[in-house]
C-alpha atoms as a PDB file:
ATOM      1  CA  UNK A   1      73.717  -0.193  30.481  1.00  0.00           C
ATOM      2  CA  UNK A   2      73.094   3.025  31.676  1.00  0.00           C
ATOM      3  CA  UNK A   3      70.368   4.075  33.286  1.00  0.00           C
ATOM      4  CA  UNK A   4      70.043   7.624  31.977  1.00  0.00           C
ATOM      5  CA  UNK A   5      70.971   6.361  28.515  1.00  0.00           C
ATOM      6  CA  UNK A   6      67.541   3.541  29.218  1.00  0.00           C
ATOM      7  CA  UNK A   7      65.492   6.354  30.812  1.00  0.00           C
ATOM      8  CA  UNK A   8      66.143   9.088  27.638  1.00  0.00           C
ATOM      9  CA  UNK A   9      65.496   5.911  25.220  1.00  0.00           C
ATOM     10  CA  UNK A  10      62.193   5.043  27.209  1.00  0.00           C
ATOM     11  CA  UNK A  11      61.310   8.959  26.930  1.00  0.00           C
ATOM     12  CA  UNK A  12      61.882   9.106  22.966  1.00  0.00           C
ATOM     13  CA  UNK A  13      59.971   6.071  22.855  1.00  0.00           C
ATOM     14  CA  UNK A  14      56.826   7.204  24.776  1.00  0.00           C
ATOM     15  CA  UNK A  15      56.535  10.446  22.551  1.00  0.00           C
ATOM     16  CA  UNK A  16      57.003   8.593  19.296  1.00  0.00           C
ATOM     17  CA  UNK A  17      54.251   5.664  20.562  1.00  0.00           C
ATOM     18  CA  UNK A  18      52.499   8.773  21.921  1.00  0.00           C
ATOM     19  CA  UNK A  19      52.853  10.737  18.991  1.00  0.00           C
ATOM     20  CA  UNK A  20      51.487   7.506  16.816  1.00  0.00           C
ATOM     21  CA  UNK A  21      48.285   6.567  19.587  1.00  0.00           C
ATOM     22  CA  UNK A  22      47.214  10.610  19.113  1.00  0.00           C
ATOM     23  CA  UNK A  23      47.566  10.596  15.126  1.00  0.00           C
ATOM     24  CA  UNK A  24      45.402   7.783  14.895  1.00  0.00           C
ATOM     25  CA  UNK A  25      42.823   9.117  17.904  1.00  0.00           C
ATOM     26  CA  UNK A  26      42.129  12.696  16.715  1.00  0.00           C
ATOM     27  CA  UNK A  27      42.639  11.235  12.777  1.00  0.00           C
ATOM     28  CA  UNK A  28      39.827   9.050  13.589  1.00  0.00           C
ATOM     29  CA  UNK A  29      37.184  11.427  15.413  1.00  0.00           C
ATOM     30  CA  UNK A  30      38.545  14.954  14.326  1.00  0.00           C
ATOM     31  CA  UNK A  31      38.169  16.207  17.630  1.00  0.00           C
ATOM     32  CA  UNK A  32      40.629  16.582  20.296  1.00  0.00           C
ATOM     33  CA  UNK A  33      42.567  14.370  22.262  1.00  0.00           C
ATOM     34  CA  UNK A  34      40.702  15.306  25.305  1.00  0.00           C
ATOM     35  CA  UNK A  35      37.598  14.563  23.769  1.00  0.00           C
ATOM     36  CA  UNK A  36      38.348  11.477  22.100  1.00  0.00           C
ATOM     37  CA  UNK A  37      39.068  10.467  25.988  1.00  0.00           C
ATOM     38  CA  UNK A  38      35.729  11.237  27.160  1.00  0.00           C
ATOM     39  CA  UNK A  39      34.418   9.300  24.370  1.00  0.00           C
ATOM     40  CA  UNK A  40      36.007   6.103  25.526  1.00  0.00           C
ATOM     41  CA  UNK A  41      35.584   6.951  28.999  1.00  0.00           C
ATOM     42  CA  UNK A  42      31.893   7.455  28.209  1.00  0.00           C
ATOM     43  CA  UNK A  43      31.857   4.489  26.328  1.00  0.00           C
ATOM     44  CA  UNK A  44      32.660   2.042  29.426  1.00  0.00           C
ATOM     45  CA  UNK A  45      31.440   4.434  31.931  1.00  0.00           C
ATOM     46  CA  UNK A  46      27.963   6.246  30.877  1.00  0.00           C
ATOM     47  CA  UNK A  47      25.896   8.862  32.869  1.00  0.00           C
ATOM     48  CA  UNK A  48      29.026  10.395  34.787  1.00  0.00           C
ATOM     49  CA  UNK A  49      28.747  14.113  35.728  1.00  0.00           C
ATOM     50  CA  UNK A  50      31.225  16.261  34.084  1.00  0.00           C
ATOM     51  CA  UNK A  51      33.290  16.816  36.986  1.00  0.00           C
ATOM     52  CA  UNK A  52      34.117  13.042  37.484  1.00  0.00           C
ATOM     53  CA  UNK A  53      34.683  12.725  33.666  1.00  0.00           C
ATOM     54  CA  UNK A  54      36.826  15.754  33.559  1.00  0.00           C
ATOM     55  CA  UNK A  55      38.878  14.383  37.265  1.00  0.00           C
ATOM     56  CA  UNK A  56      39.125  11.143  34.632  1.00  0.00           C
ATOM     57  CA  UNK A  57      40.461  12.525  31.522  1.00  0.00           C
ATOM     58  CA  UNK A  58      42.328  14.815  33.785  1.00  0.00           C
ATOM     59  CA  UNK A  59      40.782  18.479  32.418  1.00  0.00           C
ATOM     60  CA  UNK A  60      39.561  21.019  35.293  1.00  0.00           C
ATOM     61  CA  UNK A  61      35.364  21.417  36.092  1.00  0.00           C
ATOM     62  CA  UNK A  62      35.781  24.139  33.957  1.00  0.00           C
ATOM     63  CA  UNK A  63      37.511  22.781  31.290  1.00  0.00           C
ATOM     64  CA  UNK A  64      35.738  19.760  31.106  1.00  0.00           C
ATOM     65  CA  UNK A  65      32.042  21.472  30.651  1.00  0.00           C
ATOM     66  CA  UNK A  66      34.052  23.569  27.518  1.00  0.00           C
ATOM     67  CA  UNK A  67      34.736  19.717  26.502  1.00  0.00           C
ATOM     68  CA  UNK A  68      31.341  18.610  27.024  1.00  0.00           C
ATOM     69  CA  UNK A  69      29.649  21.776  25.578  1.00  0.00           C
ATOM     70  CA  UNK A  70      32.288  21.029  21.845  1.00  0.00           C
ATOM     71  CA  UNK A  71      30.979  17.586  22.236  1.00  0.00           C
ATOM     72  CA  UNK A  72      27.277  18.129  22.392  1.00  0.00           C
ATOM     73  CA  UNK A  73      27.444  20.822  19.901  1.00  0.00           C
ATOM     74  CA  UNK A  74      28.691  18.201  17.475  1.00  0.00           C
ATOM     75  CA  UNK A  75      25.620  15.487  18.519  1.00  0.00           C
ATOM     76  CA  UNK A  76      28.278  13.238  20.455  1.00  0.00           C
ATOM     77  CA  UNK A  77      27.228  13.392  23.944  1.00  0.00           C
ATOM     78  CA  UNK A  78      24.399  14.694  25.867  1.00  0.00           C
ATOM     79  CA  UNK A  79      23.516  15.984  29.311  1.00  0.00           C
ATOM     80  CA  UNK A  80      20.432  14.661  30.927  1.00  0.00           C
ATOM     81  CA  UNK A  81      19.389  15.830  34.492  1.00  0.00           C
ATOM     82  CA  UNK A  82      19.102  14.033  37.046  1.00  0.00           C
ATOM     83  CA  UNK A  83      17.886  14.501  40.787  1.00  0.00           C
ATOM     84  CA  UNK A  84      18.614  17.875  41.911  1.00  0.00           C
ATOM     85  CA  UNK A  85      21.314  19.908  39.994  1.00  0.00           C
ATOM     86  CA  UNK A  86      22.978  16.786  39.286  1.00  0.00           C
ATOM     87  CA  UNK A  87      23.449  16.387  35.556  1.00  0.00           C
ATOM     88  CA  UNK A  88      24.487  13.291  33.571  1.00  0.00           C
ATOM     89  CA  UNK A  89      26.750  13.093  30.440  1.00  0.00           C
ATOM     90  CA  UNK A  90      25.915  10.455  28.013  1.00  0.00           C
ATOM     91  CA  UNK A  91      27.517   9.698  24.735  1.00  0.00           C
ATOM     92  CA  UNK A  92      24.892   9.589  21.860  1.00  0.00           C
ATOM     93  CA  UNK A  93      24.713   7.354  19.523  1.00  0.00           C
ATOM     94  CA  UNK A  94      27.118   9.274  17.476  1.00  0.00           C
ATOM     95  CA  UNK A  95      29.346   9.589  19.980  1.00  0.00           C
ATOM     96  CA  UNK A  96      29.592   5.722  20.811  1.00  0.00           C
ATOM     97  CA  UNK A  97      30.477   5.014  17.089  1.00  0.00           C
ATOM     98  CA  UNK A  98      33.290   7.779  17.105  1.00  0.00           C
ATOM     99  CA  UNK A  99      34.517   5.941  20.112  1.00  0.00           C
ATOM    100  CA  UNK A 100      34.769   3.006  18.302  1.00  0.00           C
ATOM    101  CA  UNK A 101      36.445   4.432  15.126  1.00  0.00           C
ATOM    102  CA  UNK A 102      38.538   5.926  17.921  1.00  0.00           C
ATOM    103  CA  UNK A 103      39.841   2.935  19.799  1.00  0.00           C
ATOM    104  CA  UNK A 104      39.528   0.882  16.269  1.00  0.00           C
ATOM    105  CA  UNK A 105      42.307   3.569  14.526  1.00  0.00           C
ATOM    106  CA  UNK A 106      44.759   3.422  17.925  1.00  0.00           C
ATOM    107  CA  UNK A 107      44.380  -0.252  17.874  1.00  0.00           C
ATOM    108  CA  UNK A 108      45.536   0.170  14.430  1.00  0.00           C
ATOM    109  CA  UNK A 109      48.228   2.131  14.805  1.00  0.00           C
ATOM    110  CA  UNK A 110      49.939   0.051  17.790  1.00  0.00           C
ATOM    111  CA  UNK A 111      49.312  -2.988  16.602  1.00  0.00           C
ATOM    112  CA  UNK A 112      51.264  -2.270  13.693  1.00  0.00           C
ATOM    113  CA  UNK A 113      54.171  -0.839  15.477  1.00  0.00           C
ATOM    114  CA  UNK A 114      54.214  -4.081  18.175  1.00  0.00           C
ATOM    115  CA  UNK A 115      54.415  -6.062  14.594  1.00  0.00           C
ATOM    116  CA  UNK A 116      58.121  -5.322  14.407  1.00  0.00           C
ATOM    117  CA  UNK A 117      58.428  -7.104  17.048  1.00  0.00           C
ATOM    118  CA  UNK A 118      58.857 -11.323  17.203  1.00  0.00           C
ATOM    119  CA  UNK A 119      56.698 -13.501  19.189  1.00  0.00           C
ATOM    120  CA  UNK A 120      59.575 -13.717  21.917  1.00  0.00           C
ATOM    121  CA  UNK A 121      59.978  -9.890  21.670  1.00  0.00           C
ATOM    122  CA  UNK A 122      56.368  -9.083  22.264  1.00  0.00           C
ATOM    123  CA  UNK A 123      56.475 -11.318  25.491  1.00  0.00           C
ATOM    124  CA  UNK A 124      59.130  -9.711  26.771  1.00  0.00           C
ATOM    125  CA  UNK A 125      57.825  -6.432  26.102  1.00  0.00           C
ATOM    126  CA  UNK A 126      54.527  -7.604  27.685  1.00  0.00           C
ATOM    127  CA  UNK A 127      55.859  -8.349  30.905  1.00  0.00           C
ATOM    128  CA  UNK A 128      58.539  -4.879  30.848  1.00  0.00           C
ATOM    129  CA  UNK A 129      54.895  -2.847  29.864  1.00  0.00           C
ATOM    130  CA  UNK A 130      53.841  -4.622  32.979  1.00  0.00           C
ATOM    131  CA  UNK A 131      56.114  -3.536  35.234  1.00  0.00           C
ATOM    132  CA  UNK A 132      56.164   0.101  33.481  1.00  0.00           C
ATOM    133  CA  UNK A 133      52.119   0.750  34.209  1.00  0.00           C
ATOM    134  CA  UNK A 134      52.122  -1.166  37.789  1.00  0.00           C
ATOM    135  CA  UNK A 135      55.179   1.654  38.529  1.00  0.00           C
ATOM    136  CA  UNK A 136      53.241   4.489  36.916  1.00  0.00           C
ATOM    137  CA  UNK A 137      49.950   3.587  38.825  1.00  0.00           C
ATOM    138  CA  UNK A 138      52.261   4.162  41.927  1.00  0.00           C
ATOM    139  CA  UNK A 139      52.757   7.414  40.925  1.00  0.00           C
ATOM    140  CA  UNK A 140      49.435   8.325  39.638  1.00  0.00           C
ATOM    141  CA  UNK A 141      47.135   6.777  42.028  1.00  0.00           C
ATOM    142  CA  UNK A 142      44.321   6.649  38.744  1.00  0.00           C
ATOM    143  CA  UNK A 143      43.384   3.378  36.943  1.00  0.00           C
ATOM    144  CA  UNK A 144      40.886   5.788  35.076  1.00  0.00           C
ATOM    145  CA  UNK A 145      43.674   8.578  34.253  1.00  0.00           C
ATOM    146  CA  UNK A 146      46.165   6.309  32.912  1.00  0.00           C
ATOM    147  CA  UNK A 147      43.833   3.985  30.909  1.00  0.00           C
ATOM    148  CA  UNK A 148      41.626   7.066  29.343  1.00  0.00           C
ATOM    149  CA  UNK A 149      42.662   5.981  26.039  1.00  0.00           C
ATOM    150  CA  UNK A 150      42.526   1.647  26.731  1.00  0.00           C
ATOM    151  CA  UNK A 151      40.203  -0.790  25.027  1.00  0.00           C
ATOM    152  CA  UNK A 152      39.303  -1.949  28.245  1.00  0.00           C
ATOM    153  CA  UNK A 153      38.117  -5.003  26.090  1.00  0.00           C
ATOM    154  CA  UNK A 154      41.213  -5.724  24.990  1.00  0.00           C
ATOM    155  CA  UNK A 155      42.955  -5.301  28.579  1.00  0.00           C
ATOM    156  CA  UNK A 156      41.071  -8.436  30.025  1.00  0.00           C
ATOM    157  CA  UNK A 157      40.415 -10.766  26.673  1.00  0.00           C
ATOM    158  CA  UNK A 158      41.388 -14.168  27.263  1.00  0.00           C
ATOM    159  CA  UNK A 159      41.591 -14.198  31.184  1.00  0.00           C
ATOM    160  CA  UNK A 160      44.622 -11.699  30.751  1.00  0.00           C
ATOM    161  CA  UNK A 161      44.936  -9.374  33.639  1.00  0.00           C
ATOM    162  CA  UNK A 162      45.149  -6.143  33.316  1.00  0.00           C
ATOM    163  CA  UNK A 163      48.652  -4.592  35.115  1.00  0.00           C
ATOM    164  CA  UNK A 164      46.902  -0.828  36.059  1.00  0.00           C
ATOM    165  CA  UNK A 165      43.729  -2.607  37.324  1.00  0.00           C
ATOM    166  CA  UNK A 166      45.858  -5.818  39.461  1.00  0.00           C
ATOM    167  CA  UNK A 167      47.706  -2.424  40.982  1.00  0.00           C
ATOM    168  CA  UNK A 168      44.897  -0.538  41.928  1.00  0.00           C
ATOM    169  CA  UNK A 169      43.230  -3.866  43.140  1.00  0.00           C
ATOM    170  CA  UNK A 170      46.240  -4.297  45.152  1.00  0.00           C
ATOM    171  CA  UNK A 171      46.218  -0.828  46.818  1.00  0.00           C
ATOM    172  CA  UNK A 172      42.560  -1.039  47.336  1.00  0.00           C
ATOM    173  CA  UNK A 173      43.198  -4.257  49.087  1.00  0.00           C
ATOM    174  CA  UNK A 174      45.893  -3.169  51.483  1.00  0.00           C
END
């Protein structure tokens, strides 16, 4: 097989998966992609300031206090000061149960398309998805970049380790 043929075959299939994951995500919260990130990144990681969420979701300082600012306008997050000039940002109440319609509608919408697939399929897929995110951590150097979108639940359910989190664990460790 060729590997330009498998690399333009991957590409199509990240954009149509991608495509899918972003339907579902800003169908869910009617808000943007961006913010529907901060939602779930809020939602595992509360009281970061908005220049470590933004550095997460990958959006500027500047950008990410726009973010923040559409998001508390709509009652989904909040800022709350701490010591000094540092400033928190929470999700609200609100905001935690868009995150869940959020991560309930991509879970949705991926499950459904891994359904195709047979039990043998999905194992093999599994183990090439593996390989895939342990490469593209190598690249990115951010467990919290590339999994802005994860159900963290769902990435360690049943003992299962997670591939972005063994790789960062692994260049943490040496």
């Amino acid at each position: 097989m060729h590997d330009e043929r498998v690399g333009n075959v991957l590409g199509a299939a990240a954009l149509a998966v991608s495509d899918l994951l972003l339907a579902g995500v800003t169908g869910a919260s009617g808000i943007s992609a961006s913010g529907a990130a901060a939602l779930i990144v809020l939602r595992a990681s509360p009281g970061l300031s908005v220049t470590e969420l933004g550095r997460r979701i990958g959006l500027s300082q500047p950008a990410a206090a726009r973010m923040v600012d559409s998001l508390e306008a709509r009652d989904l997050v909040e800022r709350q000061r701490g010591a000094g000039k540092e400033v928190a940002v929470r999700a609200t109440e609100g905001g935690l149960n868009t995150a869940y319609r959020i991560l309930s509608a991509r879970g949705g919408r991926l499950a459904g398309l891994v359904a195709k697939l047979d039990e043998s399929e999905r194992e093999t897929l599994d183990r090439l998805l593996g390989k895939l995110l342990t490469g593209a951590y190598e690249e990115v150097r951010s467990s919290e970049r590339l999994c802005r979108l994860c159900d963290r639940a769902a990435c360690v359910a049943d003992g299962w380790d997670c591939p972005v989190g063994a790789a960062e664990r692994a260049q943490l460790a040496g």
